[in-house]
N, C-alpha and C. Protein backbone atom coordinates (compact mmCIF):
# COMPACT_ATOMS: atom_id res chain seq x y z
N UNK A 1 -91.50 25.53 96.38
CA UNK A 1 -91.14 24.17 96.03
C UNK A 1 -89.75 24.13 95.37
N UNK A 2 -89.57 25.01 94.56
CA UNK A 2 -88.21 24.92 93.61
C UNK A 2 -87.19 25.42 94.81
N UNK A 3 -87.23 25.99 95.77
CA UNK A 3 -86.11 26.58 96.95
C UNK A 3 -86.09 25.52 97.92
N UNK A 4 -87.02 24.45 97.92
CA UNK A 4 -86.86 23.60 98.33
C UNK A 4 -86.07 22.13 98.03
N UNK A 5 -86.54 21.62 96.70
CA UNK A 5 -85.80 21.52 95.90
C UNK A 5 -84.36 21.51 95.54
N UNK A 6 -83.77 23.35 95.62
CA UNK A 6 -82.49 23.68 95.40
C UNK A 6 -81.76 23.66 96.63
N UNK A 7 -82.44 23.44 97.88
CA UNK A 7 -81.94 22.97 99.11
C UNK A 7 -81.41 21.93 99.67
N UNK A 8 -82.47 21.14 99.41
CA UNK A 8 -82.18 19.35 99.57
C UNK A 8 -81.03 19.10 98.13
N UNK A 9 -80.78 19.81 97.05
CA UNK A 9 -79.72 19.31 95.93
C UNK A 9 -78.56 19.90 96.55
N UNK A 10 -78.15 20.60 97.08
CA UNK A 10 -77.07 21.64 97.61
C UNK A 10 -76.71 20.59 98.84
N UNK A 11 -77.64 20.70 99.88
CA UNK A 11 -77.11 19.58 101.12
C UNK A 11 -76.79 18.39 100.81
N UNK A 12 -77.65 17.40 99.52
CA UNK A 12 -76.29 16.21 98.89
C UNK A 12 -75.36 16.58 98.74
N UNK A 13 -75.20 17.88 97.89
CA UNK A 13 -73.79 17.73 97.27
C UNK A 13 -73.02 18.43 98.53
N UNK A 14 -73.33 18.85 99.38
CA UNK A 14 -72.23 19.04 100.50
C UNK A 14 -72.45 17.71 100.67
N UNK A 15 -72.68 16.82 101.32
CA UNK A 15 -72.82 15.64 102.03
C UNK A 15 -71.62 14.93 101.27
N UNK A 16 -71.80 15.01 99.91
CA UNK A 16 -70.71 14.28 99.11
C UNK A 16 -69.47 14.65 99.04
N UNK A 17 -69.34 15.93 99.19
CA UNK A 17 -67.92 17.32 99.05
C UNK A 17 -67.25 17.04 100.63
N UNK A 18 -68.11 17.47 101.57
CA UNK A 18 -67.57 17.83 102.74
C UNK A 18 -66.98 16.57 103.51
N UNK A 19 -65.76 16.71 104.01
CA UNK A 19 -65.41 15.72 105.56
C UNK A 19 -66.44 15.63 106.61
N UNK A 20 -66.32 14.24 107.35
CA UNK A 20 -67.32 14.17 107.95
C UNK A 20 -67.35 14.96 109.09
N UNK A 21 -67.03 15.98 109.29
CA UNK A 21 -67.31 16.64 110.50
C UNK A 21 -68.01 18.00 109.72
N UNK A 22 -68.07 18.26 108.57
CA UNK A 22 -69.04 19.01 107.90
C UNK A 22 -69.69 18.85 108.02
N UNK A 23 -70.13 16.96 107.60
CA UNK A 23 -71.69 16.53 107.21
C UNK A 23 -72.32 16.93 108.75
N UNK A 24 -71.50 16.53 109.77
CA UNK A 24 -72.39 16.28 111.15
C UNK A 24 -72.74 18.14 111.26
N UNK A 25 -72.21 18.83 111.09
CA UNK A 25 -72.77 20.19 111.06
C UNK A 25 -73.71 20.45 110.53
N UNK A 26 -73.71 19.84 108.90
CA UNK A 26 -75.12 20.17 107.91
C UNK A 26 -75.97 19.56 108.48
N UNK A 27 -76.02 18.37 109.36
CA UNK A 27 -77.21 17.20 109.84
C UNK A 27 -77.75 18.11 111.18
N UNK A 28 -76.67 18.90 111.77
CA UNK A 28 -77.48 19.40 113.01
C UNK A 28 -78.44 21.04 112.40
N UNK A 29 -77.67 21.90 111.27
CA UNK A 29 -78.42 22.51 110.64
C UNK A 29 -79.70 22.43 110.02
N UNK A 30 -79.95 21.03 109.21
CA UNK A 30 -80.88 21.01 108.70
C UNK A 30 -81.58 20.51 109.88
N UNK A 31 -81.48 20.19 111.16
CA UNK A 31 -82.40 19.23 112.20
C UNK A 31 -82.63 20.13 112.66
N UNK A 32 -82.25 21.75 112.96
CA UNK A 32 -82.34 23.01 113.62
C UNK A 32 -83.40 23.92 112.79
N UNK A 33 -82.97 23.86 111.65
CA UNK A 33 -84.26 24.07 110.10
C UNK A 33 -85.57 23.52 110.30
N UNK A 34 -85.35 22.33 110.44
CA UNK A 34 -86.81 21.69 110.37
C UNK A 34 -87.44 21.95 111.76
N UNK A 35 -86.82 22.42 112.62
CA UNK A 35 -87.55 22.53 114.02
C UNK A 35 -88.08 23.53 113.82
N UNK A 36 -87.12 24.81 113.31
CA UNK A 36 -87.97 25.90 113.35
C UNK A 36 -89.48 26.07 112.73
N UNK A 37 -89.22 25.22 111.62
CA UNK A 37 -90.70 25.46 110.63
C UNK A 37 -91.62 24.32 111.40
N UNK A 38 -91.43 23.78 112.02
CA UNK A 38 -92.23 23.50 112.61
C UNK A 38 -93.08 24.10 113.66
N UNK A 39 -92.13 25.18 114.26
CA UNK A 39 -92.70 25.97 115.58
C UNK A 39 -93.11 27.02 114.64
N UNK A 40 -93.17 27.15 113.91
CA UNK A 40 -93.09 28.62 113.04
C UNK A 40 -95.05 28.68 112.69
């Protein structure tokens, strides 16, 4: 829970830091993340 947590706080603060061609990277990462644990 807490690595979860320190995950979703880290990807705001990129979201807030990074140009938007970062964010669209972090958005296809975390959409690539969540697929896996899903098949997982």
């Amino acid at each position: 829970m807490a690595g979860r947590t320190f995950a979703v706080g880290l990807g705001a603060l990129g979201w807030m830091v990074f140009p938007p061609e970062h964010r669209t990277l972090l958005a296809e990462l975390a959409e690539l993340a969540a697929s896996a644990r899903e098949h997982a």
